[in-house]
C-alpha atoms as a PDB file:
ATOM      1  CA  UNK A   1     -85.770  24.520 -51.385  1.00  0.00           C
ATOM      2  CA  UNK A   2     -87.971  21.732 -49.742  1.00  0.00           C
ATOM      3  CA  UNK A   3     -86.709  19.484 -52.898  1.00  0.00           C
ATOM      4  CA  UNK A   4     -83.146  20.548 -52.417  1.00  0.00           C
ATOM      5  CA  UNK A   5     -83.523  18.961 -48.433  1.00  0.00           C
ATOM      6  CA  UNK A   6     -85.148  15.922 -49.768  1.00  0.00           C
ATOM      7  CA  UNK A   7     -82.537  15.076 -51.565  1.00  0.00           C
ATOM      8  CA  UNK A   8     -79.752  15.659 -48.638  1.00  0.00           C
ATOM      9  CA  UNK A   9     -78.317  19.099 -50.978  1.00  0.00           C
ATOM     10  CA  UNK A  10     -77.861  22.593 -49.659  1.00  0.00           C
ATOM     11  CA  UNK A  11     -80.054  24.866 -51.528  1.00  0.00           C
ATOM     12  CA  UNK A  12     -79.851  28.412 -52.094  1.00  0.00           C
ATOM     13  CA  UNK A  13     -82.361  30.973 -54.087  1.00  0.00           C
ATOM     14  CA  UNK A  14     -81.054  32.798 -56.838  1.00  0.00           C
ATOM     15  CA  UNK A  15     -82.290  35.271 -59.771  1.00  0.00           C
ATOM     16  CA  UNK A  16     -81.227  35.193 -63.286  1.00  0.00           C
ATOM     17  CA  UNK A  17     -77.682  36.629 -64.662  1.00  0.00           C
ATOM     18  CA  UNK A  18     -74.892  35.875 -65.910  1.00  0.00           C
ATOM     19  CA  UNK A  19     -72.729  32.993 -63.853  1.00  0.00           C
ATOM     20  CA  UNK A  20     -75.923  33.618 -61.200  1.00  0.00           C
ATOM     21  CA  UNK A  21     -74.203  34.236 -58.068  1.00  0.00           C
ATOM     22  CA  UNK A  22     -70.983  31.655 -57.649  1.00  0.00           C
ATOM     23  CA  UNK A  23     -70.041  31.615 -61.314  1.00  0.00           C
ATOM     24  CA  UNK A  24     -70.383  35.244 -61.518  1.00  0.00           C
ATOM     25  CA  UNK A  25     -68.262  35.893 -58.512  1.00  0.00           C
ATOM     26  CA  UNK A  26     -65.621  33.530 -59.414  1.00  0.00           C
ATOM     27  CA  UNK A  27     -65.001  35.752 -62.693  1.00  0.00           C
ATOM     28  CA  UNK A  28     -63.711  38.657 -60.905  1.00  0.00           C
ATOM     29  CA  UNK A  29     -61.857  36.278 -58.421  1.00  0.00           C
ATOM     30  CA  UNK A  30     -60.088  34.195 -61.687  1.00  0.00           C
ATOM     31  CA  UNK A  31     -59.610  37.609 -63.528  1.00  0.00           C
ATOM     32  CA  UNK A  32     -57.264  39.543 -60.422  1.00  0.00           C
ATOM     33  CA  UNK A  33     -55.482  35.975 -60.607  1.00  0.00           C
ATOM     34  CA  UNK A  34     -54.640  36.150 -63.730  1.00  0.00           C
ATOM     35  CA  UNK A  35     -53.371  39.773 -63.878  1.00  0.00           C
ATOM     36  CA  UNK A  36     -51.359  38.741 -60.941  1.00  0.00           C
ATOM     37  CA  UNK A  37     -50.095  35.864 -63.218  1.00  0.00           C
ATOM     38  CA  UNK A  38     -49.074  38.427 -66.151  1.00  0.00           C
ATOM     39  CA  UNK A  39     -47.361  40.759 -63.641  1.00  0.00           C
ATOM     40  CA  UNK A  40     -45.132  38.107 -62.734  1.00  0.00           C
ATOM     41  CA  UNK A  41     -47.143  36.321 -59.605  1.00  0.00           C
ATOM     42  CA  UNK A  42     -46.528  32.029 -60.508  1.00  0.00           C
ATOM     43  CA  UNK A  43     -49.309  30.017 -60.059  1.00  0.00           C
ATOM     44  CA  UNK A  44     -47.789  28.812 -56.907  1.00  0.00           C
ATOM     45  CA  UNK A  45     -48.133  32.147 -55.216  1.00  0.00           C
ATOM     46  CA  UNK A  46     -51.603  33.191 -56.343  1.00  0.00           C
ATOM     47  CA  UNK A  47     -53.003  29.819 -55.048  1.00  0.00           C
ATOM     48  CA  UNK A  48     -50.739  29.024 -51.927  1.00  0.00           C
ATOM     49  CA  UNK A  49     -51.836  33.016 -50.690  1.00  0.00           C
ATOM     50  CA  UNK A  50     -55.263  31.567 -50.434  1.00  0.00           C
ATOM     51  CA  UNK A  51     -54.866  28.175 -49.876  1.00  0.00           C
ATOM     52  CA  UNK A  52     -52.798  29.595 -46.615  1.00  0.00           C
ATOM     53  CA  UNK A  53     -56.340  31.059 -45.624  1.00  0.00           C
ATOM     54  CA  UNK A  54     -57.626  27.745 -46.168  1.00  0.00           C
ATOM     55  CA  UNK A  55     -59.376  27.710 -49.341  1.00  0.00           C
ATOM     56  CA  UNK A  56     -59.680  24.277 -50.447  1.00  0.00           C
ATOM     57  CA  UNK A  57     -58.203  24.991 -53.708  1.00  0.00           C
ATOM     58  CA  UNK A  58     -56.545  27.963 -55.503  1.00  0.00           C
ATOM     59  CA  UNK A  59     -57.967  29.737 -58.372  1.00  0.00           C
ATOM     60  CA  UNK A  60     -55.341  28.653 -60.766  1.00  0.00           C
ATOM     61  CA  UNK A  61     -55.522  24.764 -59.534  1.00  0.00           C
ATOM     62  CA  UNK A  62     -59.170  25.309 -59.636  1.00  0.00           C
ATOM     63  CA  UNK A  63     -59.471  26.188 -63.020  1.00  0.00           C
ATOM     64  CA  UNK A  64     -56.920  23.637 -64.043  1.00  0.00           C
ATOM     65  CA  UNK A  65     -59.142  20.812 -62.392  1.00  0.00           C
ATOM     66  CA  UNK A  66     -62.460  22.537 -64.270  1.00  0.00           C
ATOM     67  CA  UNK A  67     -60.638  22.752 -67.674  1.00  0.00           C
ATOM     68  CA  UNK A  68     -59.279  25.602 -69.066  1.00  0.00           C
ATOM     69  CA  UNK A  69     -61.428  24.959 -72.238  1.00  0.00           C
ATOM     70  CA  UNK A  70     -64.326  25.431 -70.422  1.00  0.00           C
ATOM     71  CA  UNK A  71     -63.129  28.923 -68.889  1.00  0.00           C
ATOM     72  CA  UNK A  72     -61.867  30.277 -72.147  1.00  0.00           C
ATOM     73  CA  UNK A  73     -64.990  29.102 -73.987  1.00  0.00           C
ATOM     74  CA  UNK A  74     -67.325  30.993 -70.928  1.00  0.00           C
ATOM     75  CA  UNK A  75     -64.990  34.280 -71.785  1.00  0.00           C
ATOM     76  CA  UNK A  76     -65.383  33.932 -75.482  1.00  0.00           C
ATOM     77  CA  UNK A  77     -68.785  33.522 -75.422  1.00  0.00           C
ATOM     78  CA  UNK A  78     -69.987  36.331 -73.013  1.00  0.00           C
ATOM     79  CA  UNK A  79     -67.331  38.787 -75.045  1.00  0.00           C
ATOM     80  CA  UNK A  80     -69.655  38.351 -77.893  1.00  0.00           C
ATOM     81  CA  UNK A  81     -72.800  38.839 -76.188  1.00  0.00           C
ATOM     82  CA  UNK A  82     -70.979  42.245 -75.144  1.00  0.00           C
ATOM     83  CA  UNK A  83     -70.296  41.262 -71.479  1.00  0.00           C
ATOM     84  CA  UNK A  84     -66.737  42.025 -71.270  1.00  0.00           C
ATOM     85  CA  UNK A  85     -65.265  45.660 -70.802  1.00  0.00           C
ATOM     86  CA  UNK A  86     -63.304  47.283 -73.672  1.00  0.00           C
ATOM     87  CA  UNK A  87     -59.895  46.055 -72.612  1.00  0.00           C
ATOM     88  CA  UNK A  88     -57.993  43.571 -74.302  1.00  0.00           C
ATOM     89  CA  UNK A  89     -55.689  42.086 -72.120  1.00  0.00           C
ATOM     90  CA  UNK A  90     -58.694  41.306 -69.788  1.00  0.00           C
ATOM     91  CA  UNK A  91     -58.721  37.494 -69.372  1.00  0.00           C
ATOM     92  CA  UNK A  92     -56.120  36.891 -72.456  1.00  0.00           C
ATOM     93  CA  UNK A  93     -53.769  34.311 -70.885  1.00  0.00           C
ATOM     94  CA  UNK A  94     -56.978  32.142 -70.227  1.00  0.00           C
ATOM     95  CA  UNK A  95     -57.457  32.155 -74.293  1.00  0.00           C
ATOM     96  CA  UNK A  96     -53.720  31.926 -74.648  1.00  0.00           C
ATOM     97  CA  UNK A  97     -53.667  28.498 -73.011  1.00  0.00           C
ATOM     98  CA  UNK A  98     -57.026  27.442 -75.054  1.00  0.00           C
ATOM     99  CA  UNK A  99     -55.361  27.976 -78.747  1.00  0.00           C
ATOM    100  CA  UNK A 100     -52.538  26.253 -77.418  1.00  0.00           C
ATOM    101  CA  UNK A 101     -54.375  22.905 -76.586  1.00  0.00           C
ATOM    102  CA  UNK A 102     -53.284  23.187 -72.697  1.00  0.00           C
ATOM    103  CA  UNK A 103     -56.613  22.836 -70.610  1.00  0.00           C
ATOM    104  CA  UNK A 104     -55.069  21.828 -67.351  1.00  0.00           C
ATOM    105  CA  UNK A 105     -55.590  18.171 -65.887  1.00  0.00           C
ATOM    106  CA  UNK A 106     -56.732  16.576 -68.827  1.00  0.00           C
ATOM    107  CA  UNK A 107     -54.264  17.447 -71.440  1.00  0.00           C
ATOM    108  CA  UNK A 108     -51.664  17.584 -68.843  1.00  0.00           C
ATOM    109  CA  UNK A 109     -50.696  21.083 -69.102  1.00  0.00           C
ATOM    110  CA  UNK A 110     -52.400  24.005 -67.934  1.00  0.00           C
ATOM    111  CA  UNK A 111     -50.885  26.789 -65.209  1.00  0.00           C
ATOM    112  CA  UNK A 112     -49.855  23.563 -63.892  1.00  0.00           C
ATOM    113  CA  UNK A 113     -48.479  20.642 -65.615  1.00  0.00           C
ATOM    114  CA  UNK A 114     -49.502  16.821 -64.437  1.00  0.00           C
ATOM    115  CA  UNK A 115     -48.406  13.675 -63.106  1.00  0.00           C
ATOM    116  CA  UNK A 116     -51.647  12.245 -62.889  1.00  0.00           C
ATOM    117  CA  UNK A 117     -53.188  14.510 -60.300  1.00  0.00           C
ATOM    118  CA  UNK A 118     -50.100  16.333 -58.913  1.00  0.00           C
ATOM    119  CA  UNK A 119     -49.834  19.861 -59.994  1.00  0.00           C
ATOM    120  CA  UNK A 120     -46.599  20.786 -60.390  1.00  0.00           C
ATOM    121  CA  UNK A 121     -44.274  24.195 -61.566  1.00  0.00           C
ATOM    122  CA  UNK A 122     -44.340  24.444 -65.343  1.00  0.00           C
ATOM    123  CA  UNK A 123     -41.824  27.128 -66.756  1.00  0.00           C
ATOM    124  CA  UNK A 124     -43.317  27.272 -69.706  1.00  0.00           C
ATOM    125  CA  UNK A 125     -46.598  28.510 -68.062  1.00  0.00           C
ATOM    126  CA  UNK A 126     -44.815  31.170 -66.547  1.00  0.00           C
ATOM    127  CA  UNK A 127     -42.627  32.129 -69.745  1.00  0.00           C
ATOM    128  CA  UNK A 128     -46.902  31.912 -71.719  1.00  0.00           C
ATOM    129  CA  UNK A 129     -47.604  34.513 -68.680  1.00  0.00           C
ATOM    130  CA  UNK A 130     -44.683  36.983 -69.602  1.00  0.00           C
ATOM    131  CA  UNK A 131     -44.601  37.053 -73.095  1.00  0.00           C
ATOM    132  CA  UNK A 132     -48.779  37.482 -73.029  1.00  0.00           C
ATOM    133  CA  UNK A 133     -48.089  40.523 -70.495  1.00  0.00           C
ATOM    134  CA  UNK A 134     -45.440  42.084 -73.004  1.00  0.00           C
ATOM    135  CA  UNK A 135     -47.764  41.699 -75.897  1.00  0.00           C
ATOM    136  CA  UNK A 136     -50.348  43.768 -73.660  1.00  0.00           C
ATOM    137  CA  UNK A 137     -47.852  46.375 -72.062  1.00  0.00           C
ATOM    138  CA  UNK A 138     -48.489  44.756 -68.415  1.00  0.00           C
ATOM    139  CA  UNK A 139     -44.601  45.514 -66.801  1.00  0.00           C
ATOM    140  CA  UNK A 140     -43.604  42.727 -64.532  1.00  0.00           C
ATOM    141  CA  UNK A 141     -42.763  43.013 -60.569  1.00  0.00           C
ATOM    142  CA  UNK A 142     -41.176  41.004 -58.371  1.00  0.00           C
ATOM    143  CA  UNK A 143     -41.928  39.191 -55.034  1.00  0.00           C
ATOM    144  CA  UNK A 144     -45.442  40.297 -54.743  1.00  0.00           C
ATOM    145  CA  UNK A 145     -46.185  40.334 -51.499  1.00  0.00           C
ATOM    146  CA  UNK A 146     -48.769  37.783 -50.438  1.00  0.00           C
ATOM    147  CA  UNK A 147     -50.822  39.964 -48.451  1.00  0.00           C
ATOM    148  CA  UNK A 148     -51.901  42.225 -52.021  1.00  0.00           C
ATOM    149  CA  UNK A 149     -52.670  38.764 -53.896  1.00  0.00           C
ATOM    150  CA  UNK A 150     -55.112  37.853 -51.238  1.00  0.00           C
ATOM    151  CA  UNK A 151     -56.744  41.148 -51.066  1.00  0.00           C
ATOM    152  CA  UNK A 152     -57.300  41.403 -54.941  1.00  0.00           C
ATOM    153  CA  UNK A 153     -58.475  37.869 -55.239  1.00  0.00           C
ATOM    154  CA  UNK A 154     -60.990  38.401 -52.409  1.00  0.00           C
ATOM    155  CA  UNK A 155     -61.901  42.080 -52.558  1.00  0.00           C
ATOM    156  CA  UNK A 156     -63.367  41.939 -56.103  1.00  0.00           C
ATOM    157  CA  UNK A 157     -65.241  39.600 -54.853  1.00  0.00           C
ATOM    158  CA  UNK A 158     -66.753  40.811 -51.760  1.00  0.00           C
ATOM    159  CA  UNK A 159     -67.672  43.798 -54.120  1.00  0.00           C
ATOM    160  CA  UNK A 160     -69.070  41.563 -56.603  1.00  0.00           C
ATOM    161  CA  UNK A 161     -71.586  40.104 -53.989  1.00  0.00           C
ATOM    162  CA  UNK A 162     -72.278  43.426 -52.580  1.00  0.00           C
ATOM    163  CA  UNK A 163     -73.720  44.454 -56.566  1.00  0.00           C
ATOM    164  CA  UNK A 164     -75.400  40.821 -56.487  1.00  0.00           C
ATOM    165  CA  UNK A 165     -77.275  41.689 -53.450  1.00  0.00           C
ATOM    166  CA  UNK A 166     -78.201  45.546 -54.698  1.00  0.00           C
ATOM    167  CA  UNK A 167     -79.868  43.820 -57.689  1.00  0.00           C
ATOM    168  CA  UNK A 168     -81.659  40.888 -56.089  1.00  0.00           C
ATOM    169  CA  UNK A 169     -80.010  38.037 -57.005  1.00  0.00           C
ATOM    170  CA  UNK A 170     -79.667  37.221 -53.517  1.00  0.00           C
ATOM    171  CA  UNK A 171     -81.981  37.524 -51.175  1.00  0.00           C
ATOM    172  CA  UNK A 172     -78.838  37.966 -47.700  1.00  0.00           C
ATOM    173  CA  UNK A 173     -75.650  37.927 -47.436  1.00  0.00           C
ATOM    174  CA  UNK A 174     -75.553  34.541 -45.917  1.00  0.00           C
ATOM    175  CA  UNK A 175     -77.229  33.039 -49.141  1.00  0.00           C
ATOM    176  CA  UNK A 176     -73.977  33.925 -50.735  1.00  0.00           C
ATOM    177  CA  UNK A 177     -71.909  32.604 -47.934  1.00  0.00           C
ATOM    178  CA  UNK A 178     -73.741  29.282 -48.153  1.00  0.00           C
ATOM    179  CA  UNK A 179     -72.526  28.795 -51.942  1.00  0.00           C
ATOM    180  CA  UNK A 180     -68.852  29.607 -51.384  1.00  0.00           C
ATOM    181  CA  UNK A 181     -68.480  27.367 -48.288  1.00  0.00           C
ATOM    182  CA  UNK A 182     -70.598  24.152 -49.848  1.00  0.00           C
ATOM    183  CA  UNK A 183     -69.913  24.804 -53.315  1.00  0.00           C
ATOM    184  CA  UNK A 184     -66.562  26.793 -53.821  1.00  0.00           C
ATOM    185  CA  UNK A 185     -64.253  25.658 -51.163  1.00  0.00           C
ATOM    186  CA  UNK A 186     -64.040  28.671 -49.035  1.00  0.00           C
ATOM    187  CA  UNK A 187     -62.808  28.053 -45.435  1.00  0.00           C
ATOM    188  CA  UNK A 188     -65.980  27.397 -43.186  1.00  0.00           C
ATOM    189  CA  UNK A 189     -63.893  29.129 -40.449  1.00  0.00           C
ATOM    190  CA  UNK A 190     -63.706  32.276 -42.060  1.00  0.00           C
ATOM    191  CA  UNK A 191     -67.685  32.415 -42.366  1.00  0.00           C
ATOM    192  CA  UNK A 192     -67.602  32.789 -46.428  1.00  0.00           C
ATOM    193  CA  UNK A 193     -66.839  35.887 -48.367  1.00  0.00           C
ATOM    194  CA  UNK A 194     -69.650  38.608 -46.691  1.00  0.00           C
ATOM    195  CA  UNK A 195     -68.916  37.941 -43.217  1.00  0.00           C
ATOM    196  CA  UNK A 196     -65.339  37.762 -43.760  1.00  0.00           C
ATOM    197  CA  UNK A 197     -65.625  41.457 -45.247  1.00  0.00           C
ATOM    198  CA  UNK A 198     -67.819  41.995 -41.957  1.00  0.00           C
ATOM    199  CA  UNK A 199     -65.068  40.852 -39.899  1.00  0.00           C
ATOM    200  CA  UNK A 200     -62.351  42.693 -42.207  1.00  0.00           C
ATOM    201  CA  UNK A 201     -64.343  45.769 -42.465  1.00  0.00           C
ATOM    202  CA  UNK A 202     -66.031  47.413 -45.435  1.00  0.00           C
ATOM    203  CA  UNK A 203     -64.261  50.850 -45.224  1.00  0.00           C
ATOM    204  CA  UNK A 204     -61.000  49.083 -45.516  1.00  0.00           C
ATOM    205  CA  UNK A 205     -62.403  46.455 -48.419  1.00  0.00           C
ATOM    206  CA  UNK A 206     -62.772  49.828 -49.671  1.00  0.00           C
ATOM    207  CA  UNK A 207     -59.663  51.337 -49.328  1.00  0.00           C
ATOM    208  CA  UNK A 208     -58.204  48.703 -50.751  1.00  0.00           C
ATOM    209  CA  UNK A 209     -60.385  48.256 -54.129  1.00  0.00           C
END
């Protein structure tokens, strides 16, 4: 900690697991996007819902600008060190877009595809999204409304923190808020993920998971 002040960073404590404490709670937050996306959500709606609440950047943008290849690879890898549940639909379009060579900014394609750094509406995302959700038995919906895609992106999430703290991994609650404001984008104004579910309340973070 005194190193991470020397060298003008914010540091936080963590234990050992898998994606520590921001990684892991970004899985849950990337996987309720993407079963948005294969019940008929576009990328455009999953990210401008939180991007609205002034995330700095939408999960589907986000993971576009990180590379896809990277996010499938993570998935891959922790399904065969036995991490992922028995369900195999769970993160497919992710590995969809892998075998398929589209790994966001770089290649030009992703949920998004590119002129240079603009994201912009690809239909052939969206068409990838519906034919992987037939192939699984996901039926599609229309208009989601926006107020369900923010409360399964950010839900998850708050009870993915709460299972971080019960173990250790973090020490507070404000240790986790410290990595999603500096490190993950999340609105300073809304205090991070804990003390948003503070302000939101944790009987009706409940009621909604």
């Amino acid at each position: 900690m005194q190193l991470a002040k020397r060298i003008g960073k914010v540091g936080v404590v963590s234990g050992v697991c898998y994606g520590f404490i921001g990684n892991r709670m970004a899985e849950v937050y990337t996987r309720e996007a993407e079963f948005l996306l294969m019940e008929g959500a576009t990328p455009s709606d999953v990210d401008g819902a939180v991007e609205a609440l002034g995330m700095a950047m939408g999960p589907c943008r986000m993971l576009d600008m990180a590379g896809i290849d990277v996010g499938a690879k993570t998935v891959i890898e922790y399904g065969k060190a036995g991490g992922l549940p028995p369900d195999p639909s769970y993160r497919a379009l992710v590995r969809r877009l892998f075998e398929l060579g589209r790994f966001g900014q770089k290649s030009g394609t992703g949920y998004y595809r590119y002129e240079g750094r603009q994201a912009l509406p690809d239909p052939d995302a969206a068409h990838l999204a519906r034919a992987v959700a037939a192939e699984h038995g996901i039926p599609q919906r229309a208009d989601i409304p926006r107020e369900e895609i923010v409360e399964r992106l950010f839900y998850p999430m708050i009870n993915e923190a709460v299972k971080i703290l019960d173990e250790g991994i973090a020490y507070q609650p404000g240790d986790v808020d410290v990595i999603w404001t500096a490190g993950y984008g999340f609105p300073d104004h809304q205090g991070g993920p804990l003390f948003m579910a503070d302000e939101i309340g944790l009987e009706r973070v409940l009621a909604g998971m």
